[in-house]
C-alpha atoms as a PDB file:
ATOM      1  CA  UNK A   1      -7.320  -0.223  -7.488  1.00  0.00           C
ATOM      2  CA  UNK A   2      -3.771  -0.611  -6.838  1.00  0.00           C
ATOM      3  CA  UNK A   3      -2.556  -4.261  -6.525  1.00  0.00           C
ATOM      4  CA  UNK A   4       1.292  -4.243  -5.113  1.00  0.00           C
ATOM      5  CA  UNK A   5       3.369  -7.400  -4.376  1.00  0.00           C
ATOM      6  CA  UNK A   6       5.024  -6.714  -0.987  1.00  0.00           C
ATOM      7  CA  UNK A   7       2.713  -4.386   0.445  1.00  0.00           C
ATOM      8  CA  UNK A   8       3.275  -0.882   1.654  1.00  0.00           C
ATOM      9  CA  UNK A   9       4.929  -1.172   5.184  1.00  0.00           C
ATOM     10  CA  UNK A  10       7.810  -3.977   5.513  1.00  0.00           C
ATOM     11  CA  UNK A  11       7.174  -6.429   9.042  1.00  0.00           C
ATOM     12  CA  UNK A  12       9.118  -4.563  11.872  1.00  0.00           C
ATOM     13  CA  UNK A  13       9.419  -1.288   9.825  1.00  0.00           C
ATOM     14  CA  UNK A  14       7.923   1.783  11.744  1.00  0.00           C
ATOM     15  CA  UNK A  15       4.364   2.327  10.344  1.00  0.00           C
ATOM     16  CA  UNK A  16       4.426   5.969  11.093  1.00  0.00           C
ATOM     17  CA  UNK A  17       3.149   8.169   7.815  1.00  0.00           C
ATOM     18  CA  UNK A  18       5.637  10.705   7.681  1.00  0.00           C
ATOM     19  CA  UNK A  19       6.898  12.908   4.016  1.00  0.00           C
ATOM     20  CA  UNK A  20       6.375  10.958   0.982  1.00  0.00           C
ATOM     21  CA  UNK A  21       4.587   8.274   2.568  1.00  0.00           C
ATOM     22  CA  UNK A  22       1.961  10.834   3.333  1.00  0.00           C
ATOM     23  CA  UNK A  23       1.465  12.520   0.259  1.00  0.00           C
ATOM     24  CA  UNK A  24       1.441   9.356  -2.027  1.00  0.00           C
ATOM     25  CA  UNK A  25      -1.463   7.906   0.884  1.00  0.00           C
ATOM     26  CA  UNK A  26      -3.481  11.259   0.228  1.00  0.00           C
ATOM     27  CA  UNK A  27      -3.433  10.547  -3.361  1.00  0.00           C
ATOM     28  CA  UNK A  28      -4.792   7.644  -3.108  1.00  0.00           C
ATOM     29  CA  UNK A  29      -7.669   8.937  -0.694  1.00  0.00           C
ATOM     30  CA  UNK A  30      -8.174  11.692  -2.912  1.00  0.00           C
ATOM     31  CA  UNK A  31      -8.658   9.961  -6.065  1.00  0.00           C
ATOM     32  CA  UNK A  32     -10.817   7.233  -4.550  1.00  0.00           C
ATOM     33  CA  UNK A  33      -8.019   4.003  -4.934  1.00  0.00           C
ATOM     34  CA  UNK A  34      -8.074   1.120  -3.235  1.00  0.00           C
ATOM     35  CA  UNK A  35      -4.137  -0.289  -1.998  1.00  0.00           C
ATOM     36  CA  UNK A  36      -4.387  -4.104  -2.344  1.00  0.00           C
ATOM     37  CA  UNK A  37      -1.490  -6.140  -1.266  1.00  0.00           C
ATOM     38  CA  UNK A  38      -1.154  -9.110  -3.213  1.00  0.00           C
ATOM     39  CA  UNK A  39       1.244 -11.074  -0.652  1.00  0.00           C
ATOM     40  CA  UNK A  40      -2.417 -12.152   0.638  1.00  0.00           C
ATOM     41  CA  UNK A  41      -3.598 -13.699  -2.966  1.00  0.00           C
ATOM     42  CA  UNK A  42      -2.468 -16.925  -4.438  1.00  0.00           C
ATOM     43  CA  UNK A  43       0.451 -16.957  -6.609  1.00  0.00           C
ATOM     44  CA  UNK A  44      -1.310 -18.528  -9.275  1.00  0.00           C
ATOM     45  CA  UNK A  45      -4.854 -18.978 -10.142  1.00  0.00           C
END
């Protein structure tokens, strides 16, 4: 699993996987890991 702060795609940016974006997205697929954006999650626990 990999647990980022702001997520991948900033609000009004255009989602469209293009380049980079795609290749570091098929890494993830390919080696089975989870993207978790931790906006969602409390701040503290």
């Amino acid at each position: 699993m990999l647990l980022v702060r702001h997520g991948y795609f900033w609000r009004g940016e255009d989602e469209t996987v293009t380049s980079i974006e795609k290749l570091r997205i098929e890494a993830l697929l390919r080696h089975k890991i989870s993207l978790l954006d931790s906006c969602r999650l409390p701040r503290r626990v």
